[in-house]
C-alpha atoms as a PDB file:
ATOM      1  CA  UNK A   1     -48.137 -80.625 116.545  1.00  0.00           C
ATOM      2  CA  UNK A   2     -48.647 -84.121 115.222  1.00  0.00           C
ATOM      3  CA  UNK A   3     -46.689 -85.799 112.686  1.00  0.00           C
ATOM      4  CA  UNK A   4     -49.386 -86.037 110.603  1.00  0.00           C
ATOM      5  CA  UNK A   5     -49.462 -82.235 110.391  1.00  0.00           C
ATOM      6  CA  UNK A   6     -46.233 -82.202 109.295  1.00  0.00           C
ATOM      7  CA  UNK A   7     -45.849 -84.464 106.731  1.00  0.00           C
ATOM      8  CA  UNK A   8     -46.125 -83.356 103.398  1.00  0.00           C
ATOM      9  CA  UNK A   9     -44.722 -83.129 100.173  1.00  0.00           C
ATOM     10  CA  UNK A  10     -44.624 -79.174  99.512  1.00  0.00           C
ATOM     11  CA  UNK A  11     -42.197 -76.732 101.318  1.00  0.00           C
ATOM     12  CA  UNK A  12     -43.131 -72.968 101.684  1.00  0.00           C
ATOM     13  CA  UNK A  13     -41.038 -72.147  98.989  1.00  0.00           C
ATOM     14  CA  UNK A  14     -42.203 -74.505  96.214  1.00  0.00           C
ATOM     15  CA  UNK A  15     -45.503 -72.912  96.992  1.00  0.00           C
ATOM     16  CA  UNK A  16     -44.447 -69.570  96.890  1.00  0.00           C
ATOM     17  CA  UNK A  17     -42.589 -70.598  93.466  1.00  0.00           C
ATOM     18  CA  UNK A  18     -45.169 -72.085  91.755  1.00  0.00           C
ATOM     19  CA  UNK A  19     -45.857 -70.294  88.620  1.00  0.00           C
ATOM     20  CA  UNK A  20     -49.226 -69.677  86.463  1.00  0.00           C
ATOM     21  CA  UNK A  21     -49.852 -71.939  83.806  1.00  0.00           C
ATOM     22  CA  UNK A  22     -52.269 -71.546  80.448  1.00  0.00           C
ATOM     23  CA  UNK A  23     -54.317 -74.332  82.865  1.00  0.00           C
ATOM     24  CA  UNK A  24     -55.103 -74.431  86.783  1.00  0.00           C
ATOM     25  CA  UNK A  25     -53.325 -77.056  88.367  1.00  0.00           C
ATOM     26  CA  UNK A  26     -52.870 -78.398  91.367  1.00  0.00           C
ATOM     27  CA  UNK A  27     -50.152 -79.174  93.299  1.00  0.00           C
ATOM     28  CA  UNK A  28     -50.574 -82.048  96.180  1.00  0.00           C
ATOM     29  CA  UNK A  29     -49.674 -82.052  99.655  1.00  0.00           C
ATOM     30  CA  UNK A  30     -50.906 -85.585 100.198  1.00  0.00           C
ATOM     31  CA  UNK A  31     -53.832 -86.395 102.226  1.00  0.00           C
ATOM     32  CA  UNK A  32     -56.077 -84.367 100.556  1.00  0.00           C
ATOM     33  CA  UNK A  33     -54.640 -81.070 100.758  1.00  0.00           C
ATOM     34  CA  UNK A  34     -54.073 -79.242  97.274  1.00  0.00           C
ATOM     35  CA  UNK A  35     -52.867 -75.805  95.836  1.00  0.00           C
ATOM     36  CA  UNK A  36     -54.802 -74.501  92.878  1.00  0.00           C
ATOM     37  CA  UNK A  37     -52.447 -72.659  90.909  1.00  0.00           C
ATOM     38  CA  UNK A  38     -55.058 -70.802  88.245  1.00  0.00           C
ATOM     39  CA  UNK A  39     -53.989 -68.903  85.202  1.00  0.00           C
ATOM     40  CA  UNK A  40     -54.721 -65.152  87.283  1.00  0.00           C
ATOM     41  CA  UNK A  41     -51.788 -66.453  89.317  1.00  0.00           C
ATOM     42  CA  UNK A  42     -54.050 -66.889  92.112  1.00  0.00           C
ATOM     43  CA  UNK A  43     -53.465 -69.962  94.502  1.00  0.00           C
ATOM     44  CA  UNK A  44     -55.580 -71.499  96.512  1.00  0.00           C
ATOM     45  CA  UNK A  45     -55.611 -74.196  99.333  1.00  0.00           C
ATOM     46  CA  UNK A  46     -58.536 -77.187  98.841  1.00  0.00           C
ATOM     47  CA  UNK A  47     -58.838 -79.978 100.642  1.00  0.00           C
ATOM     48  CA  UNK A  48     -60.972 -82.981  98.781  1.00  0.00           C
ATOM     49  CA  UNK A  49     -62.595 -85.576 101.271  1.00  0.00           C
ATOM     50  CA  UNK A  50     -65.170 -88.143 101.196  1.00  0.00           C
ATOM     51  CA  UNK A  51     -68.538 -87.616 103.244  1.00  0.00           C
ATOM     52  CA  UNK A  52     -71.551 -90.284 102.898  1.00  0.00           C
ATOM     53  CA  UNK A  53     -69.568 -91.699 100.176  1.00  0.00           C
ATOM     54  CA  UNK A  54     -69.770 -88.325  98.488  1.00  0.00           C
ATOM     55  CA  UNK A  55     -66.323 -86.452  96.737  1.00  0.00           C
ATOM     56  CA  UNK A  56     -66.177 -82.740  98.190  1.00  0.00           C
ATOM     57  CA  UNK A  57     -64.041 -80.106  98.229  1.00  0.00           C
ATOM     58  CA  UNK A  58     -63.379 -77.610 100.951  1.00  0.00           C
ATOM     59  CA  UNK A  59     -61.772 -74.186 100.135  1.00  0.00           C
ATOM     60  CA  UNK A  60     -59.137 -73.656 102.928  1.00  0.00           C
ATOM     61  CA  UNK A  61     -58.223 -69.876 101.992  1.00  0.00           C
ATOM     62  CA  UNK A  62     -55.767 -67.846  99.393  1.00  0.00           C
ATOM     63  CA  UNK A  63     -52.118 -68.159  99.636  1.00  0.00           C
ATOM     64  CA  UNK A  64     -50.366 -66.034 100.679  1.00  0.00           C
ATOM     65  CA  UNK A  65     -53.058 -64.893 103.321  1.00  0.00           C
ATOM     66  CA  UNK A  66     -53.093 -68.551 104.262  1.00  0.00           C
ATOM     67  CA  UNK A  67     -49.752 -70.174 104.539  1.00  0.00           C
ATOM     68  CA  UNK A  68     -48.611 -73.718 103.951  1.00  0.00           C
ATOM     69  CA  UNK A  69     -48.722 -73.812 107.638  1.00  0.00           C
ATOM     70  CA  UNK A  70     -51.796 -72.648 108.122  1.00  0.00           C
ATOM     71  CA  UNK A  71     -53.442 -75.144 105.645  1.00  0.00           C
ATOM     72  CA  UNK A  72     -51.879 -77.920 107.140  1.00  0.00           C
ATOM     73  CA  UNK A  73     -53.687 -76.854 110.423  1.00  0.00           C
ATOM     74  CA  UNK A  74     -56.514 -76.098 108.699  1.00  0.00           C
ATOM     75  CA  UNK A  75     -56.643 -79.825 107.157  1.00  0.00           C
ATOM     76  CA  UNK A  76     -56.127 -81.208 110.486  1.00  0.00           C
ATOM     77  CA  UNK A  77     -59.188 -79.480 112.214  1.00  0.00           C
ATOM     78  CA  UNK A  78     -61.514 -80.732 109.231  1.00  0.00           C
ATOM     79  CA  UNK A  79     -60.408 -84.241 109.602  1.00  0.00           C
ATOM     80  CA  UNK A  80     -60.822 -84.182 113.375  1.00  0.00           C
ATOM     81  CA  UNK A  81     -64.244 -83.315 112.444  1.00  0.00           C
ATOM     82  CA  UNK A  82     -65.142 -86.043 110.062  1.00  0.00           C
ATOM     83  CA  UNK A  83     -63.772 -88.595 112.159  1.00  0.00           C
ATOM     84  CA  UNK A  84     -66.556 -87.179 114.432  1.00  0.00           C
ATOM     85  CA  UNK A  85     -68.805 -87.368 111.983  1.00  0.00           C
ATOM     86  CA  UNK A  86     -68.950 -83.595 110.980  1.00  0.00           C
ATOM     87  CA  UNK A  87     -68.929 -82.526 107.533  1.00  0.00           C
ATOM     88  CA  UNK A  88     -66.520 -79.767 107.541  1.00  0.00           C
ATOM     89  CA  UNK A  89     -68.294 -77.720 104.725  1.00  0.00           C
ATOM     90  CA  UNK A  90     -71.477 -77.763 107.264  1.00  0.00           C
ATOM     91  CA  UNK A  91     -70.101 -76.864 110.215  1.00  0.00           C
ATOM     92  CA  UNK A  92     -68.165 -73.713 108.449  1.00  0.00           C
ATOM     93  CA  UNK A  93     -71.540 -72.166 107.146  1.00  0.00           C
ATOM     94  CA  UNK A  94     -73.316 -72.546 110.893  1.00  0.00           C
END
């Protein structure tokens, strides 16, 4: 694994810890990669990236299905793909 992959600000418990709010929120990762804590109690990975000067979001999976792990992986392999020139979003739906 790269370093990039493994720096972050969260650690698998602070995600697993991370309590419902009246509000979703979102806690950061860095480099794009976000948890979604809604109001359900339901958390979910995003990662929000720039393609043809255009703000997206990509929805990475549920936690705990997907782990902190996981999403970090997950982030890595949609980069790798817009530095080819790939919009992530695209390629999943082909």
């Amino acid at each position: 694994m790269s370093s990039l992959m493994l720096s972050g600000k969260l650690s698998a418990v602070l995600v697993k810890q991370a309590k419902a709010k009246e509000k979703p929120y979102k806690l950061s990762d860095g480099k794009g990669l976000n948890l979604e804590i809604r109001p359900n109690s339901s958390k979910y990975w995003r990662l929000s990236y720039r393609y043809h000067d255009k703000q997206k979001t990509l929805t990475l999976g549920v936690f705990p299905e997907v782990t902190l792990a996981i999403a970090r992986n997950k982030s890595f392999e949609a980069k790798q793909l817009l530095d080819q020139g790939i919009d992530p979003s695209v390629h999943r739906k082909q």
